[in-house]
N, C-alpha and C. Protein backbone atom coordinates (compact mmCIF):
# COMPACT_ATOMS: atom_id res chain seq x y z
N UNK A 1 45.82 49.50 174.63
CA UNK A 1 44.69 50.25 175.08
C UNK A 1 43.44 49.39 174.86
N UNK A 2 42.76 49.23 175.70
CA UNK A 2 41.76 48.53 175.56
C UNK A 2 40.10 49.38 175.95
N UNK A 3 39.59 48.87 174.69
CA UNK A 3 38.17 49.37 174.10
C UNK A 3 36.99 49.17 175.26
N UNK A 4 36.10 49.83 175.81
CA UNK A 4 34.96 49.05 176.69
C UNK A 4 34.02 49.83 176.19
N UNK A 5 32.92 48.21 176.03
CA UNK A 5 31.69 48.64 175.42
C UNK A 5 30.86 48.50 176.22
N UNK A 6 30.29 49.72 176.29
CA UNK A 6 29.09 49.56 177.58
C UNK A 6 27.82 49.14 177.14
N UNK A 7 27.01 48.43 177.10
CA UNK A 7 25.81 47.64 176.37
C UNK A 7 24.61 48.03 177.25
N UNK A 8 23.98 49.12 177.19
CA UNK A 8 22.84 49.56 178.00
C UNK A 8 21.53 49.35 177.69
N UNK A 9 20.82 49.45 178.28
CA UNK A 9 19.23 49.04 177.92
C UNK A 9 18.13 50.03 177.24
N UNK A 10 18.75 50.40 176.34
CA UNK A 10 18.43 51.64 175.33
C UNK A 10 17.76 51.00 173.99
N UNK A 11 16.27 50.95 174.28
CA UNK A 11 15.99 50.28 172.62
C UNK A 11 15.22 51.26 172.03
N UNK A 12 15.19 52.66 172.05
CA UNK A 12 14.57 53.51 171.70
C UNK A 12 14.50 54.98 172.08
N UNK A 13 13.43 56.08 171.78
CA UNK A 13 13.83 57.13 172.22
C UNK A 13 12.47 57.64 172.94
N UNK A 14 12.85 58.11 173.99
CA UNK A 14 11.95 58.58 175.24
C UNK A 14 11.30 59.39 174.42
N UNK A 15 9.62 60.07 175.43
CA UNK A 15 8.72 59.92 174.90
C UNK A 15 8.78 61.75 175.19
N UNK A 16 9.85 62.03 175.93
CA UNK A 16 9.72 63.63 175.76
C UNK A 16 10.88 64.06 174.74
N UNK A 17 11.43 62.77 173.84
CA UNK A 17 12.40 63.30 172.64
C UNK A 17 11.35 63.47 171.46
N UNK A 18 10.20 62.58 171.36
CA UNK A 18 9.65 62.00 170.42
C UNK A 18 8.70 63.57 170.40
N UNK A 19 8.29 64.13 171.38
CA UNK A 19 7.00 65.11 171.51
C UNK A 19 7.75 66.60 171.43
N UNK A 20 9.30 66.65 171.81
CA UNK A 20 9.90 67.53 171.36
C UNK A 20 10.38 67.49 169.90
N UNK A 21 10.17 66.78 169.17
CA UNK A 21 10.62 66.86 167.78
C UNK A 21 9.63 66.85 166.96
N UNK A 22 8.49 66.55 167.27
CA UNK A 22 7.47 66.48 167.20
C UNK A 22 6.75 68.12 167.14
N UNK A 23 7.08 68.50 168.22
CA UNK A 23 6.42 70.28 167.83
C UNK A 23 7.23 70.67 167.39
N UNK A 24 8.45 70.52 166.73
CA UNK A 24 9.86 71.37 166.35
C UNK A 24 9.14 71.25 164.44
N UNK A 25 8.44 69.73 163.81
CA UNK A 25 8.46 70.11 163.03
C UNK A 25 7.34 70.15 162.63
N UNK A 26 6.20 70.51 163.51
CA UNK A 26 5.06 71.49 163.52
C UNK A 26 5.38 72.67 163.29
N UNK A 27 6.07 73.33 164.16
CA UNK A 27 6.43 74.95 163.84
C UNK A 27 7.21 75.54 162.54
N UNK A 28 7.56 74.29 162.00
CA UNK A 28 8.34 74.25 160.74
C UNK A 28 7.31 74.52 159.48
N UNK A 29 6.39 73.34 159.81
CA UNK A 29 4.90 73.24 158.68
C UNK A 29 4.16 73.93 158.64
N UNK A 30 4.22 75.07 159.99
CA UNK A 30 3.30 75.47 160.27
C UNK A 30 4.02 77.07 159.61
N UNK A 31 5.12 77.49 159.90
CA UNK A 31 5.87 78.42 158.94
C UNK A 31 5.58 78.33 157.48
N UNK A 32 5.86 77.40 156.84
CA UNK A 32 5.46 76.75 155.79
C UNK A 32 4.65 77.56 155.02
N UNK A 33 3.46 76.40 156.20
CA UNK A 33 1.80 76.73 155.48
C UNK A 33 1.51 78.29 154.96
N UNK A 34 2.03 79.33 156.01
CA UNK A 34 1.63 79.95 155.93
C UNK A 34 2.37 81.57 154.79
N UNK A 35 3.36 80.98 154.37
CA UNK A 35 4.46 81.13 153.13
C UNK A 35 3.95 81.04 152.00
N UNK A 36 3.42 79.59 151.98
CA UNK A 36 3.07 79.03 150.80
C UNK A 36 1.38 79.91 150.72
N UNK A 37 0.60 79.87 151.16
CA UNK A 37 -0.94 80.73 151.41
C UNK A 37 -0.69 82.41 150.75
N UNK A 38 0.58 82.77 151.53
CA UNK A 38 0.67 84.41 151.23
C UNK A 38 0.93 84.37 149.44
N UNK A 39 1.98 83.21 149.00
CA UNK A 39 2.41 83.33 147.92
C UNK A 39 1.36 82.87 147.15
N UNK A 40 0.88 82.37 147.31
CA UNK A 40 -0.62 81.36 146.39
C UNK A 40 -0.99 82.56 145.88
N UNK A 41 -1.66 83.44 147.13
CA UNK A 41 -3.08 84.57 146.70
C UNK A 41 -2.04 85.30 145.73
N UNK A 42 -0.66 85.89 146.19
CA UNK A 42 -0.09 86.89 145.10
C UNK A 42 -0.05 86.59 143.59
N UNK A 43 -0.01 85.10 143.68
CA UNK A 43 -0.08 84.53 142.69
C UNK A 43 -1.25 84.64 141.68
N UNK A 44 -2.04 83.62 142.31
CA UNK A 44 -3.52 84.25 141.73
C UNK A 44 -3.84 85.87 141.64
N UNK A 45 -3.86 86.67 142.21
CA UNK A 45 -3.97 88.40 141.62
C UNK A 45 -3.10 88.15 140.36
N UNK A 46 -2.05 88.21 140.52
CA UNK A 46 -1.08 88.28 139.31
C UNK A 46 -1.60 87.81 138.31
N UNK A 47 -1.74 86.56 138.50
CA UNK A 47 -2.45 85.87 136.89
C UNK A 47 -4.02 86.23 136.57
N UNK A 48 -4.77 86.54 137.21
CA UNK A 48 -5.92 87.31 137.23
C UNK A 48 -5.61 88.58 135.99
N UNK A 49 -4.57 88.93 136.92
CA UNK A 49 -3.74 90.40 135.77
C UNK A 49 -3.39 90.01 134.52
N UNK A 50 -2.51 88.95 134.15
CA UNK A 50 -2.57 88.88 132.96
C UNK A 50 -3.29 88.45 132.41
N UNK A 51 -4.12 87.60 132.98
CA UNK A 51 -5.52 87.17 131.92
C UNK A 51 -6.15 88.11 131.55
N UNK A 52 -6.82 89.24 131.88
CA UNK A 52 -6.75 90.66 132.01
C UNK A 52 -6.50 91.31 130.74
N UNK A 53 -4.86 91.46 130.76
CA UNK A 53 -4.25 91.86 129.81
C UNK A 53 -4.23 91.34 128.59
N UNK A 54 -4.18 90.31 128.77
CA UNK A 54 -4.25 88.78 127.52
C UNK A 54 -5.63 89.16 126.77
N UNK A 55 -6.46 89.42 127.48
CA UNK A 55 -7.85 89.65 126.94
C UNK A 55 -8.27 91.06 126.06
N UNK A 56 -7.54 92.53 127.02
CA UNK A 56 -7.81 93.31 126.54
C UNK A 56 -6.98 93.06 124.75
N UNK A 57 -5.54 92.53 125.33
CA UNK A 57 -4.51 92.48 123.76
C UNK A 57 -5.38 92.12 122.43
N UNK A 58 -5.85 91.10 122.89
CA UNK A 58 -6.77 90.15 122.48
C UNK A 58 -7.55 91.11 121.14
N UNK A 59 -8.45 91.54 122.07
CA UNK A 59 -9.97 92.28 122.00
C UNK A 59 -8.91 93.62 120.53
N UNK A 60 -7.82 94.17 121.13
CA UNK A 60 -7.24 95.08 120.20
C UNK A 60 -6.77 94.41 118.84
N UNK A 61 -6.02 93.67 119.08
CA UNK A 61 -5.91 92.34 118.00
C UNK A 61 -7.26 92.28 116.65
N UNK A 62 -8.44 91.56 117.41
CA UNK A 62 -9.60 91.32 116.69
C UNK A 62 -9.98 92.69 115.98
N UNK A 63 -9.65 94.07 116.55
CA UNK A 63 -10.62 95.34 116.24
C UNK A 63 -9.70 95.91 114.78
N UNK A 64 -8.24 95.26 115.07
CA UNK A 64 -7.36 95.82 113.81
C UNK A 64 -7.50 94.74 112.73
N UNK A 65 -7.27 93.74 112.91
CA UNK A 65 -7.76 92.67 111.66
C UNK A 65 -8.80 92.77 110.92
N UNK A 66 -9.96 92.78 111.96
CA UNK A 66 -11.46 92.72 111.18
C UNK A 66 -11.75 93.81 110.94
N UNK A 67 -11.25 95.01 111.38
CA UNK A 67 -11.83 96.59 111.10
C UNK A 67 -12.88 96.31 111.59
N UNK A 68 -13.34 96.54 112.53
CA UNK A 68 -14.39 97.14 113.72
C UNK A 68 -14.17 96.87 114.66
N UNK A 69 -14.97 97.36 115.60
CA UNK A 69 -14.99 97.85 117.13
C UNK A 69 -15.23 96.67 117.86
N UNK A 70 -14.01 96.16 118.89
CA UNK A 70 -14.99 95.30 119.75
C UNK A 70 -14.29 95.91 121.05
N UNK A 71 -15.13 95.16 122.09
CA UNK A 71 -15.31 95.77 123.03
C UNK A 71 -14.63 94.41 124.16
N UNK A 72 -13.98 94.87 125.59
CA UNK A 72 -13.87 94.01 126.45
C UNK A 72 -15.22 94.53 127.37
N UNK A 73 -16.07 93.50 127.93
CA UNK A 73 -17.04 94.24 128.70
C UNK A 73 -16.80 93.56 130.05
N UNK A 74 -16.94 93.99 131.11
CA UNK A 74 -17.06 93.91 132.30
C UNK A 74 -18.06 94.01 133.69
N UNK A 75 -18.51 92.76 134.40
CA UNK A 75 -19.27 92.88 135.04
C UNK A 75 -18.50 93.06 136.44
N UNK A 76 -18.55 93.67 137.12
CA UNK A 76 -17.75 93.71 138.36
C UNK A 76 -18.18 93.22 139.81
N UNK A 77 -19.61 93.23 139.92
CA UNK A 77 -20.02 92.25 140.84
C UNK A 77 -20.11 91.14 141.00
N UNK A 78 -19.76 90.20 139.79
CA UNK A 78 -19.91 89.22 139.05
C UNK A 78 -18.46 88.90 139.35
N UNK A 79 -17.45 89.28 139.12
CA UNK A 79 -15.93 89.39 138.55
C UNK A 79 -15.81 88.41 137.40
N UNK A 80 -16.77 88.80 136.43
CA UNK A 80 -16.23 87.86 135.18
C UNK A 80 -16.82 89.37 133.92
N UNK A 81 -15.98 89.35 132.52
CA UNK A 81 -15.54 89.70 131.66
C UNK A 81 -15.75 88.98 130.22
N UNK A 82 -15.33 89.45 129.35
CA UNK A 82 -15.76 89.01 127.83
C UNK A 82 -15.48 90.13 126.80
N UNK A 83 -15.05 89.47 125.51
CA UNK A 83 -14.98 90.22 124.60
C UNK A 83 -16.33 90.29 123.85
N UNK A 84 -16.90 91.53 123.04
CA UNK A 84 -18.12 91.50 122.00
C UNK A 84 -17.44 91.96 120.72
N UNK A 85 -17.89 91.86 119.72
CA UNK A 85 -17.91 92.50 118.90
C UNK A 85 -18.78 93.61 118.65
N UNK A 86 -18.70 94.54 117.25
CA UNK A 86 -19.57 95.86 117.15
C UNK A 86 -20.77 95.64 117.43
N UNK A 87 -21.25 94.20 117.05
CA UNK A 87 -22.78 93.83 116.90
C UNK A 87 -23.48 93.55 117.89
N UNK A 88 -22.67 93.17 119.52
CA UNK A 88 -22.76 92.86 120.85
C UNK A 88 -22.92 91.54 120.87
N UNK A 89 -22.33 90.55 119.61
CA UNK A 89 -22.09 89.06 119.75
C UNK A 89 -20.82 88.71 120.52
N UNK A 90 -20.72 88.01 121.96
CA UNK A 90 -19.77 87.32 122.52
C UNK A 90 -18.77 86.66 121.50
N UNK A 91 -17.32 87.31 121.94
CA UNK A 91 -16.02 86.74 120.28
C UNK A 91 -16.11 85.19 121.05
N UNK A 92 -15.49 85.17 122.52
CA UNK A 92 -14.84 84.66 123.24
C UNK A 92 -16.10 84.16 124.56
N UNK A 93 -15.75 82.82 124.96
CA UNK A 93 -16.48 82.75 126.39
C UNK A 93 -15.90 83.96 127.38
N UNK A 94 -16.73 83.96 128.63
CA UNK A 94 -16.92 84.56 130.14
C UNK A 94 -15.37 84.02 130.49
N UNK A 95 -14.56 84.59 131.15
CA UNK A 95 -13.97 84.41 131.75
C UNK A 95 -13.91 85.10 133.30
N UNK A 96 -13.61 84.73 134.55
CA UNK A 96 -13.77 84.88 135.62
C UNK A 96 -12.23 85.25 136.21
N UNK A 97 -12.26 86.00 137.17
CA UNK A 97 -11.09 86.29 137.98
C UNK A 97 -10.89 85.35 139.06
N UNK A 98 -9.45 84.91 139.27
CA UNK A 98 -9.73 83.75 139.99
C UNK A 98 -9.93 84.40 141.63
N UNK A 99 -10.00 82.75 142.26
CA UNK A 99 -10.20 82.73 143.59
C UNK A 99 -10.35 83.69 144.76
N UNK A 100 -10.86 84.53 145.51
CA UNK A 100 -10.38 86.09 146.01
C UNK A 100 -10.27 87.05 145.55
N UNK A 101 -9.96 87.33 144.24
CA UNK A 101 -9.70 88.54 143.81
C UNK A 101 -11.21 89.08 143.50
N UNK A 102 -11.28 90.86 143.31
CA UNK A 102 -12.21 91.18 142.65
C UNK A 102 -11.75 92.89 141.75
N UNK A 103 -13.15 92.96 141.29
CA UNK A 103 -12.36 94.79 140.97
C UNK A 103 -12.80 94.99 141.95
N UNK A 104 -12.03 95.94 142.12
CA UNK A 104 -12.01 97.09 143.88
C UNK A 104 -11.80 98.49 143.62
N UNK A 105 -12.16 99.28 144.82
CA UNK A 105 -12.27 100.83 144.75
C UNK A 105 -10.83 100.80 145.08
N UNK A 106 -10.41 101.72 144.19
CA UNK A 106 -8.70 101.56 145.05
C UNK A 106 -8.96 103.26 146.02
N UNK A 107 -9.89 103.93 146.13
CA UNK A 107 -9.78 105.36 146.62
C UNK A 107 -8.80 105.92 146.43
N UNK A 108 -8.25 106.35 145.23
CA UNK A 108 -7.29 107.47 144.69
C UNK A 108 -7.97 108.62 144.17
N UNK A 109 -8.85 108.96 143.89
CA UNK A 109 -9.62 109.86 143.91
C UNK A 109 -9.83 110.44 142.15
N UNK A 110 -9.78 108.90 141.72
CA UNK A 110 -10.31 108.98 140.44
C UNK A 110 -12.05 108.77 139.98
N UNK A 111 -12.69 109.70 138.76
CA UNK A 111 -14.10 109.35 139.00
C UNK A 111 -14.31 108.32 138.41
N UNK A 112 -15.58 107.50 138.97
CA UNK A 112 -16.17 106.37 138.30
C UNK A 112 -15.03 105.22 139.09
N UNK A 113 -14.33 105.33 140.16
CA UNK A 113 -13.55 104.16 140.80
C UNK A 113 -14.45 103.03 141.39
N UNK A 114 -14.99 103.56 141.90
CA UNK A 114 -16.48 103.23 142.51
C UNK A 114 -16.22 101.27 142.41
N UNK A 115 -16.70 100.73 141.54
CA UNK A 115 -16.21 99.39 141.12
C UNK A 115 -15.12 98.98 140.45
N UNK A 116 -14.01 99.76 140.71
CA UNK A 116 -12.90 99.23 140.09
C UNK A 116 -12.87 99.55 138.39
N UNK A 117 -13.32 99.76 138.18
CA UNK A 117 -13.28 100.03 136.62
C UNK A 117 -13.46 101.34 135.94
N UNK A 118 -12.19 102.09 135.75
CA UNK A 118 -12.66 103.66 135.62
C UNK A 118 -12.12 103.70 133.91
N UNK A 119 -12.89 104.28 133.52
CA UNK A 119 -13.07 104.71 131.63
C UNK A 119 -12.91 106.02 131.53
N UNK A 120 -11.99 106.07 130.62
CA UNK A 120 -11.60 107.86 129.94
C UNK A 120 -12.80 108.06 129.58
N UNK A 121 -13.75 107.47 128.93
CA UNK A 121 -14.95 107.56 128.25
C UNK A 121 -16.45 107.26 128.91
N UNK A 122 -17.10 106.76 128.07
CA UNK A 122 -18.32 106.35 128.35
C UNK A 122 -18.26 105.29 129.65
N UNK A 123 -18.72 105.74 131.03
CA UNK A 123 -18.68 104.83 132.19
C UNK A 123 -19.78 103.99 132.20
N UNK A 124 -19.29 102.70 131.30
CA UNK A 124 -20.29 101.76 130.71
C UNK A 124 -19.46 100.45 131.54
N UNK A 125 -18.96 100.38 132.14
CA UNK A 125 -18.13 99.33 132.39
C UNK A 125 -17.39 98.36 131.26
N UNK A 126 -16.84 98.93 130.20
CA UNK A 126 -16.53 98.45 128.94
C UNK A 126 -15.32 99.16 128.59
N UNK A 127 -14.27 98.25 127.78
CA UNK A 127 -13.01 99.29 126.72
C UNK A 127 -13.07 99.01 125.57
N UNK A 128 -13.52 99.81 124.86
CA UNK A 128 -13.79 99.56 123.28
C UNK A 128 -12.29 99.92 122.86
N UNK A 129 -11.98 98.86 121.68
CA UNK A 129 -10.94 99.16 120.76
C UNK A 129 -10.94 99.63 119.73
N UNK A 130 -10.67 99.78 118.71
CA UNK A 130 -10.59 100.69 117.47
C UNK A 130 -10.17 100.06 116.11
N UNK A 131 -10.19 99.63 115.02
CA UNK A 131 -9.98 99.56 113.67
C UNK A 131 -8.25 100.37 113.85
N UNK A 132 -8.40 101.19 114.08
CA UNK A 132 -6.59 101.81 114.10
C UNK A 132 -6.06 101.46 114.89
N UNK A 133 -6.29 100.74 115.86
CA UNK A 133 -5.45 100.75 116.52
C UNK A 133 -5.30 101.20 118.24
N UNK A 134 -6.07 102.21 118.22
CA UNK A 134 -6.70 103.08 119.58
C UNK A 134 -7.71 102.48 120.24
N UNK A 135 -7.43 103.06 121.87
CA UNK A 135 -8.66 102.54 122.30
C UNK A 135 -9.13 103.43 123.30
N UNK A 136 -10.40 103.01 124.07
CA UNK A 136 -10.87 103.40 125.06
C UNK A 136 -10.25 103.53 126.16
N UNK A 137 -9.08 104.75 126.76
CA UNK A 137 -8.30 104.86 127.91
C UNK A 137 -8.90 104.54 129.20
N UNK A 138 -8.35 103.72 130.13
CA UNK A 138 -8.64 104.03 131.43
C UNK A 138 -8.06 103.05 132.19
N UNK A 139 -8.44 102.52 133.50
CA UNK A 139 -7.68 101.63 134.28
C UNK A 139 -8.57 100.78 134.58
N UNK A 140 -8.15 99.24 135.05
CA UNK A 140 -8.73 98.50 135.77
C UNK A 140 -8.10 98.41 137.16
N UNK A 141 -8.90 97.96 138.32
CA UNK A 141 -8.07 98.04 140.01
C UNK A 141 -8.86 96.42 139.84
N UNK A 142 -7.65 95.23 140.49
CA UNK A 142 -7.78 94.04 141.04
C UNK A 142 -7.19 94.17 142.47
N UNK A 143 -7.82 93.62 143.81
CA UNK A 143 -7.50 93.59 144.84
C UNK A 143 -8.05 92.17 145.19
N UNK A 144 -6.69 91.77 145.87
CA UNK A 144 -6.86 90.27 146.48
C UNK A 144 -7.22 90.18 147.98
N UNK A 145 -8.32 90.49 148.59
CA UNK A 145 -9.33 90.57 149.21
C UNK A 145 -8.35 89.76 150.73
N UNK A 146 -7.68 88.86 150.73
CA UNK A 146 -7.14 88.24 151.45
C UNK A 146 -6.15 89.18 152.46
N UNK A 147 -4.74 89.54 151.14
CA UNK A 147 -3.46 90.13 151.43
C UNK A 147 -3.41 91.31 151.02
N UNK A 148 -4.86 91.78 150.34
CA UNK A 148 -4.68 93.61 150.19
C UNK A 148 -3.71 93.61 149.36
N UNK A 149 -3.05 93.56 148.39
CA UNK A 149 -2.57 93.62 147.30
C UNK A 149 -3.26 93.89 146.36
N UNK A 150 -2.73 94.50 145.67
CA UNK A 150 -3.11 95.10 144.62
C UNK A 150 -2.61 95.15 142.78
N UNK A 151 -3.70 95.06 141.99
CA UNK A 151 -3.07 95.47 140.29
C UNK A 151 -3.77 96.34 139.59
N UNK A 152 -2.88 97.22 138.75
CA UNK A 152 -3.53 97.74 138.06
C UNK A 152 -3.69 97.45 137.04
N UNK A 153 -4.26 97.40 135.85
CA UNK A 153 -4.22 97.26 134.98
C UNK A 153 -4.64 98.73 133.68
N UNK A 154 -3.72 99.10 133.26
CA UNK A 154 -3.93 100.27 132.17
C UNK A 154 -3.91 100.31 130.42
N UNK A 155 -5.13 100.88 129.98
CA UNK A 155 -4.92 100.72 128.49
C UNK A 155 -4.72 102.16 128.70
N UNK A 156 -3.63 102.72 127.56
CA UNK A 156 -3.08 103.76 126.64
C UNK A 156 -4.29 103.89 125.73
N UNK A 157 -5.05 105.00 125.63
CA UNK A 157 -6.01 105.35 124.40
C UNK A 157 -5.00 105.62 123.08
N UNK A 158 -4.02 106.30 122.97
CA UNK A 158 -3.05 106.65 121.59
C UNK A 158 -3.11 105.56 121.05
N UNK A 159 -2.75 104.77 121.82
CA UNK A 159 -1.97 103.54 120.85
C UNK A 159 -3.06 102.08 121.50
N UNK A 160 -3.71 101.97 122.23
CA UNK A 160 -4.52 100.83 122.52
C UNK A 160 -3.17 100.07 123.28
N UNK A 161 -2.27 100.17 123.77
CA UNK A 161 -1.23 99.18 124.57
C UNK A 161 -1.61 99.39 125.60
N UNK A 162 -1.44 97.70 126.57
CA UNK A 162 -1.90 97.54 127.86
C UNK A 162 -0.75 97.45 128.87
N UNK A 163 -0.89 98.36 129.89
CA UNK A 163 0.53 97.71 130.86
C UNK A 163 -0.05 97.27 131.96
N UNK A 164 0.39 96.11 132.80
CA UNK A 164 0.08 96.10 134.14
C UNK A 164 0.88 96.34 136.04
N UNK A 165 0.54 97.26 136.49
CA UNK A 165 1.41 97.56 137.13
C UNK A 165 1.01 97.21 138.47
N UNK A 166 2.18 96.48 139.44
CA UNK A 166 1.59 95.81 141.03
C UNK A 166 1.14 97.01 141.46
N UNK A 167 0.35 97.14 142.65
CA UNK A 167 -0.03 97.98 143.08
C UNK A 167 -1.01 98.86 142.67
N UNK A 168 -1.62 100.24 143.27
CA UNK A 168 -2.54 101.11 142.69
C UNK A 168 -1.49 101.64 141.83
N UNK A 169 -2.29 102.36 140.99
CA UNK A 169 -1.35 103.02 140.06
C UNK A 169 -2.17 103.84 139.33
């Protein structure tokens, strides 16, 4: 049996292979991009949330050790936060919510939602903690302005414990 090699004048690949593979893995990057963007922002809300949480823990932490009151305070137009103590001395720097996110009205038809920050108590934009242990009940609302997602964030007055839950809540 004999082999034939056909030797053709092929030194490359035509210019409608090159422009078809070419948008094939555009539409690929371009899937991608836009994967990676949705997951970013969820991301950032999320960690927004636990910094959040990290802070209020924090703030409960300082109020049972030292025996007195400190406070997480909150500016919401601003989207940055801070712990005080009883005396209204800053424990901790400003910290900021990242990129997109802010507090938001979640409209559930709680009072004082208004800026995202609703207090069992005094609607000071603040959660005071307690020497025992207890704190100032109420919720925080984070919305990622982008993908409409949502966190809540809740302190327990009984016991001063923080949970954070996706969504309104």
């Amino acid at each position: 049996m004999r082999m034939i090699l056909i030797i053709g004048n092929r030194n490359g690949f035509s210019l409608l292979e090159l422009i078809v593979v070419a948008g094939i893995i555009s539409c690929v990057a371009a899937i991608g991009s836009i994967s990676f963007h949705s997951h970013l922002s969820e991301t950032i809300l999320k960690t927004s949330a636990q910094d959040i949480e990290s802070t209020l823990i924090l703030a409960r932490r300082l109020a049972i050790t030292k025996r007195e009151i400190h406070r997480v305070v909150f500016q919401p137009d601003k989207c940055k936060y801070w712990i005080q103590d009883s005396r209204g001395y800053r424990v901790e720097g400003v910290a900021y919510l990242g990129k997109g996110i802010s507090f938001d009205n979640p409209k559930i038809g709680k009072l004082g939602e208004e800026d995202g920050i609703v207090e069992a108590g005094i609607p000071d934009d603040a959660f005071s903690f307690y020497p025992e242990g207890t704190a100032e009940g109420g919720s925080i609302y984070l919305k990622d302005k982008k993908s409409d997602s949502w966190y809540t964030i809740t302190i327990i007055p009984t016991t001063g414990n923080v949970r954070i839950y996706q969504g309104k809540h």
